[in-house]
C-alpha atoms as a PDB file:
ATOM      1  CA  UNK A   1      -5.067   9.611  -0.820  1.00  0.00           C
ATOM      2  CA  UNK A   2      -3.502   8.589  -4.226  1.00  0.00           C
ATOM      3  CA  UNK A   3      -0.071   9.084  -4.978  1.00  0.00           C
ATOM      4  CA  UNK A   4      -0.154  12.551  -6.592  1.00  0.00           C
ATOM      5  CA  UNK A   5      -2.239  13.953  -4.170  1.00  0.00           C
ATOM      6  CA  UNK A   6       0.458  12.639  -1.569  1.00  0.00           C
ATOM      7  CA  UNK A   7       2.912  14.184  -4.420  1.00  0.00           C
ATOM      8  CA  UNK A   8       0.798  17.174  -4.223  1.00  0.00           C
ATOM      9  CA  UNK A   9       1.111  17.671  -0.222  1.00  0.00           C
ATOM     10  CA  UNK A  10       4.837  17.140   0.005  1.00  0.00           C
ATOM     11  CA  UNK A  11       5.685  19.933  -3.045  1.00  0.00           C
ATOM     12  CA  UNK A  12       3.622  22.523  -0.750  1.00  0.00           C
ATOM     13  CA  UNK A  13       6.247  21.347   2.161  1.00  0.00           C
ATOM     14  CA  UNK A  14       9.013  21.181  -0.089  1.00  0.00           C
ATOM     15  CA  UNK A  15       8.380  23.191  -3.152  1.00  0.00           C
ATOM     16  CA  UNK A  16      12.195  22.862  -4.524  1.00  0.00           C
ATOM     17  CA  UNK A  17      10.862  19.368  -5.563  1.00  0.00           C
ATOM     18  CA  UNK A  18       8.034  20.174  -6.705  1.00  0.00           C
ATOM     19  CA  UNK A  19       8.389  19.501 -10.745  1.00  0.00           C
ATOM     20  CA  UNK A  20      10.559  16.616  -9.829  1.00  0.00           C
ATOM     21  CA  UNK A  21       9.401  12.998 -11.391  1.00  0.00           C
ATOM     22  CA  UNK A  22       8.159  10.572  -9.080  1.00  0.00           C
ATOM     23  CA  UNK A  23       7.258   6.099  -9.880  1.00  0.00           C
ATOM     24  CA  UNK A  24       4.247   5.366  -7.871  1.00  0.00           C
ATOM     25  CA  UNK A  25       4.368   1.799  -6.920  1.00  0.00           C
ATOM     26  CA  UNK A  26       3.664  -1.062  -4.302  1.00  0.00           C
ATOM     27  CA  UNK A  27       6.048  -4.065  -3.232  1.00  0.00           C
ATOM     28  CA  UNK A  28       5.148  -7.305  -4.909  1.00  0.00           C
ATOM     29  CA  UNK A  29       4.624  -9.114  -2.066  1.00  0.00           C
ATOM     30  CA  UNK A  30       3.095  -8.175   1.553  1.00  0.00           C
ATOM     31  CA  UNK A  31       2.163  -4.501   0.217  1.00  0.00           C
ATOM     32  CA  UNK A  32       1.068  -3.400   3.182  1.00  0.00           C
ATOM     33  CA  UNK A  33       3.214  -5.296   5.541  1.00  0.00           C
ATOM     34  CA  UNK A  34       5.901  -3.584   3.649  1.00  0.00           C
ATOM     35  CA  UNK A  35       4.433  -0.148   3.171  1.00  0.00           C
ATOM     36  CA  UNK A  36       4.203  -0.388   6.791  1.00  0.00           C
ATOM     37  CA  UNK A  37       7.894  -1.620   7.640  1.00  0.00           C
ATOM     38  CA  UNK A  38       8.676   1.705   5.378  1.00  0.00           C
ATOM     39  CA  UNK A  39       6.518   3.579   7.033  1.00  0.00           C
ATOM     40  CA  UNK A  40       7.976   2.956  10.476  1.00  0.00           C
ATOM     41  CA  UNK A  41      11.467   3.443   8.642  1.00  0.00           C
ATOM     42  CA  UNK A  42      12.477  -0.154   9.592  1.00  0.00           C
ATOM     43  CA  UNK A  43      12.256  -1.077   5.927  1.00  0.00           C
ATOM     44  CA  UNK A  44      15.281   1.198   4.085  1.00  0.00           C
ATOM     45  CA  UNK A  45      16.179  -1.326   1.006  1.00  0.00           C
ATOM     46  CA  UNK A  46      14.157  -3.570  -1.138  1.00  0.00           C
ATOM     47  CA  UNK A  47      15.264  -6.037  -4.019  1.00  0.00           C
ATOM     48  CA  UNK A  48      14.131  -7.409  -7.251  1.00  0.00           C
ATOM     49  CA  UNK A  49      14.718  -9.588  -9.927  1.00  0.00           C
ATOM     50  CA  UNK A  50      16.905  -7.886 -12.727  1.00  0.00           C
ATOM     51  CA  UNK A  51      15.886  -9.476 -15.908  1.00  0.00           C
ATOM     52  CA  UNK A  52      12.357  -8.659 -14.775  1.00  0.00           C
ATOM     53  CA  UNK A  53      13.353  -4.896 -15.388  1.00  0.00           C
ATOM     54  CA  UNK A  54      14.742  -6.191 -19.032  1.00  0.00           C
ATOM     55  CA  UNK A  55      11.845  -8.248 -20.093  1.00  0.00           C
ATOM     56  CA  UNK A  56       9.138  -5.513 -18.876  1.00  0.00           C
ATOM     57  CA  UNK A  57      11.543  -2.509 -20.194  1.00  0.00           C
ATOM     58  CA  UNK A  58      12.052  -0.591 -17.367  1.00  0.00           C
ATOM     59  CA  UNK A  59      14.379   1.470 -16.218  1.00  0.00           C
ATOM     60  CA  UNK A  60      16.685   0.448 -12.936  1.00  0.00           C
ATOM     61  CA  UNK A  61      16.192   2.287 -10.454  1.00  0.00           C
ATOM     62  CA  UNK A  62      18.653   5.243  -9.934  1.00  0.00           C
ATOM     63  CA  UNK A  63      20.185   7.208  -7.196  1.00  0.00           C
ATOM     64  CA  UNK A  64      18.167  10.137  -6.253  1.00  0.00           C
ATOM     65  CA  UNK A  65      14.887   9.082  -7.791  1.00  0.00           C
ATOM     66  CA  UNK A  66      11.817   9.642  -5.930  1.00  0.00           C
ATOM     67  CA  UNK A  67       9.164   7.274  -4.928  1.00  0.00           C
ATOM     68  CA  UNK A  68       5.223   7.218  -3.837  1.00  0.00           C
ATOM     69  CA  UNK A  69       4.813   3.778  -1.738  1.00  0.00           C
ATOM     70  CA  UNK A  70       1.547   2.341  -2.112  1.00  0.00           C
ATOM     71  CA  UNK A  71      -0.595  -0.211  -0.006  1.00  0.00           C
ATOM     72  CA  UNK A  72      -2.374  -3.199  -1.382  1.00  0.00           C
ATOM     73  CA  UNK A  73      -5.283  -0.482  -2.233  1.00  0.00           C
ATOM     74  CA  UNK A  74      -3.459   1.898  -3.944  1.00  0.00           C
ATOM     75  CA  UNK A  75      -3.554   4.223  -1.726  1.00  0.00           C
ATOM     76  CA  UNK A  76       0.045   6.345  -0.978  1.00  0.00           C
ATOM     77  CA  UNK A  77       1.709   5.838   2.281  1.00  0.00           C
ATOM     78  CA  UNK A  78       4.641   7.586   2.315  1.00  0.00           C
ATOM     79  CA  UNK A  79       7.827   8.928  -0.194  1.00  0.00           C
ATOM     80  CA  UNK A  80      11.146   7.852  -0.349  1.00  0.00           C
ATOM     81  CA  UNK A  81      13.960   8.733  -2.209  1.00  0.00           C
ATOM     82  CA  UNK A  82      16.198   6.054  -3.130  1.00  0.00           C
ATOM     83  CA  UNK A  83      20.542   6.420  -1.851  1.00  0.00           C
ATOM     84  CA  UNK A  84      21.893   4.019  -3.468  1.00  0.00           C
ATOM     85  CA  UNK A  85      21.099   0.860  -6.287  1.00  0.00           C
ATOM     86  CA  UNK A  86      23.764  -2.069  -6.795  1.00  0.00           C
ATOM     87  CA  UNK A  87      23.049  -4.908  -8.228  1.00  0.00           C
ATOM     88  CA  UNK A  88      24.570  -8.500  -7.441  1.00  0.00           C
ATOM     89  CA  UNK A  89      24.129 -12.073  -7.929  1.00  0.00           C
ATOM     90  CA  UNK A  90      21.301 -13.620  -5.461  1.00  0.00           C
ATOM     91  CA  UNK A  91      24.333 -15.646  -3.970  1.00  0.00           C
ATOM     92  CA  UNK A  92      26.044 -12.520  -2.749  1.00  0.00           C
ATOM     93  CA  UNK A  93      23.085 -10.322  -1.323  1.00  0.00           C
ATOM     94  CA  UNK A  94      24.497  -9.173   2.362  1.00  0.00           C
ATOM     95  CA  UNK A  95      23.730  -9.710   5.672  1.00  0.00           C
ATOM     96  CA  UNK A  96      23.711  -6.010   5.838  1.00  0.00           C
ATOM     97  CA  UNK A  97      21.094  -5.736   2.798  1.00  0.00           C
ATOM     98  CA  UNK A  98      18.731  -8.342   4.613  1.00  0.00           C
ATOM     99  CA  UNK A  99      18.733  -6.520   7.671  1.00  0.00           C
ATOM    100  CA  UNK A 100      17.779  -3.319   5.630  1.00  0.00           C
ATOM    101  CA  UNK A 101      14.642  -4.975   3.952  1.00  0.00           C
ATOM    102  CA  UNK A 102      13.541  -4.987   7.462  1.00  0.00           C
ATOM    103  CA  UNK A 103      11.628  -8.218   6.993  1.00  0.00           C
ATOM    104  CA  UNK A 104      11.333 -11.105   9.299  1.00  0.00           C
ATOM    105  CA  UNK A 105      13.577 -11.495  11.599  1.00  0.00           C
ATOM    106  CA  UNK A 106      16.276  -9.370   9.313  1.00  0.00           C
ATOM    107  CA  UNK A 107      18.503 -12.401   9.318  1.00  0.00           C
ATOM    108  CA  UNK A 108      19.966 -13.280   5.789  1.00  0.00           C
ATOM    109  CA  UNK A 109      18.385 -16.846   5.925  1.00  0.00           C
ATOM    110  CA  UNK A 110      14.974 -15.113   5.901  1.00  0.00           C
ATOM    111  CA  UNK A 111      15.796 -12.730   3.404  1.00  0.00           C
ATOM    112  CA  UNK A 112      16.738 -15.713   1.149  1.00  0.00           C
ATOM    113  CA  UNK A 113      13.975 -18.230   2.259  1.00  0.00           C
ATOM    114  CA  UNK A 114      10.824 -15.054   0.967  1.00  0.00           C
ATOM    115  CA  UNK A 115      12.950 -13.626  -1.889  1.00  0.00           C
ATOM    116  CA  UNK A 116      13.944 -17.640  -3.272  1.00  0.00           C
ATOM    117  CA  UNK A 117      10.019 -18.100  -3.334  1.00  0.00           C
ATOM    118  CA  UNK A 118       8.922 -14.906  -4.696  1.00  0.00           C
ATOM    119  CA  UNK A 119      11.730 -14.848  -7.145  1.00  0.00           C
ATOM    120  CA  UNK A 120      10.673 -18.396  -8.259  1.00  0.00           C
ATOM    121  CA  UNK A 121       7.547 -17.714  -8.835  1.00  0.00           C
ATOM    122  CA  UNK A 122       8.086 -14.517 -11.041  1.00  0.00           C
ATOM    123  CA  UNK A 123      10.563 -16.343 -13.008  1.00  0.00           C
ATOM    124  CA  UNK A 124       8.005 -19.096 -13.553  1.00  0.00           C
ATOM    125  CA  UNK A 125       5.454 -16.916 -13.998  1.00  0.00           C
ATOM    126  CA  UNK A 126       7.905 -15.299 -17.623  1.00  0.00           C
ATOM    127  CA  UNK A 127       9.609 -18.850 -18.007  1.00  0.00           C
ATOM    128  CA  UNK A 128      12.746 -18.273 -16.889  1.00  0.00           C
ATOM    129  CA  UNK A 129      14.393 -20.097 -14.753  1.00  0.00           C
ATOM    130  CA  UNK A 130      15.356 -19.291 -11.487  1.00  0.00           C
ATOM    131  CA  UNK A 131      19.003 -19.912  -9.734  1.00  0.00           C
ATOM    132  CA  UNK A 132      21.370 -18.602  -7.544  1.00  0.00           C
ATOM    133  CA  UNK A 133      23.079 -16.326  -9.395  1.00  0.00           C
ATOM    134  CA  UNK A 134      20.104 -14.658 -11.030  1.00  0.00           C
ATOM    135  CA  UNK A 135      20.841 -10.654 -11.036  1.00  0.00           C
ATOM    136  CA  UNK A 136      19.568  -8.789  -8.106  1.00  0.00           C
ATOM    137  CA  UNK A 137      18.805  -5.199  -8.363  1.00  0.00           C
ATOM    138  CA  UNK A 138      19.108  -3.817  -4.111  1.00  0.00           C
ATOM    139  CA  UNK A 139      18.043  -0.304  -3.546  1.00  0.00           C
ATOM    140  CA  UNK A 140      18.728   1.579  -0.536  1.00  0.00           C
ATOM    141  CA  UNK A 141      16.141   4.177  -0.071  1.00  0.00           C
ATOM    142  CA  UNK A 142      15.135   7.097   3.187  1.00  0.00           C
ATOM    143  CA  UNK A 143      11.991   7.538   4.254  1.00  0.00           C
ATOM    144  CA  UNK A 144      11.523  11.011   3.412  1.00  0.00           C
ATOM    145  CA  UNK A 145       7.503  12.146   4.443  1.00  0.00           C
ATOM    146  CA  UNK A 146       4.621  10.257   5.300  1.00  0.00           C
ATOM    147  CA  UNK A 147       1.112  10.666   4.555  1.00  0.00           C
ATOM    148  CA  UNK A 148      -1.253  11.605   7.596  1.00  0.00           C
END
């Protein structure tokens, strides 16, 4: 199922949201470990790199904002709608915001160990250069309906 056919399914439970906009979109690393984690509900927060959003001109995410989660196929898992977007320096990402991601053992020290290496690579990747105060956008998000 693609993501507005999920879209599709969830306006005939909930027609209220039914002319709402929705971003269809997979995590950037471990899609469908992820889409999984989200799935299950362990996985309420992600995180990425804010001068990505600048360079590729996007929008931040906002409060309220709907989403289609996607596996490594394209293919829509579930929806969530995000609660809440902050953004902080890498340095100062919480213990509480790890344990969200869901990932790993939810420690902090994992958190940091994945997102230093994925971060690194997608600065690399633009040429920029990677520290530990690089801008982190963390979103706080409920899983709201799965697909069957």
């Amino acid at each position: 199922m693609d993501a507005k056919q999920l879209w599709n399914v969830f306006s005939e439970h909930y027609p209220e949201h039914q002319s709402a906009d929705y971003q269809a979109w997979s995590y950037g690393a471990a899609a469908d470990e992820l889409a999984d984690l989200t799935v299950k509900g362990i996985k309420t927060a992600t995180a990425s790199a804010y001068e990505l959003y600048a360079l590729e001109n996007e929008p931040l995410p906002k409060a309220g904002e709907w989403n289609v989660i996607l596996d490594d196929k394209g293919q829509a898992v579930c929806i969530t709608q995000t609660t809440n977007v902050s953004v902080v320096p890498y340095n100062e990402v919480t213990k509480e915001h790890a344990f969200k991601e869901g990932e790993g053992d939810r420690s902090l020290t994992y958190w940091k160990e994945v997102h230093q290496d994925f971060f690194l690579k997608e600065y690399q990747a633009k040429e920029l250069e990677f520290n530990e105060t690089i801008p982190v956008v963390c979103e706080e998000f409920e899983m709201v309906f799965k697909a069957n």
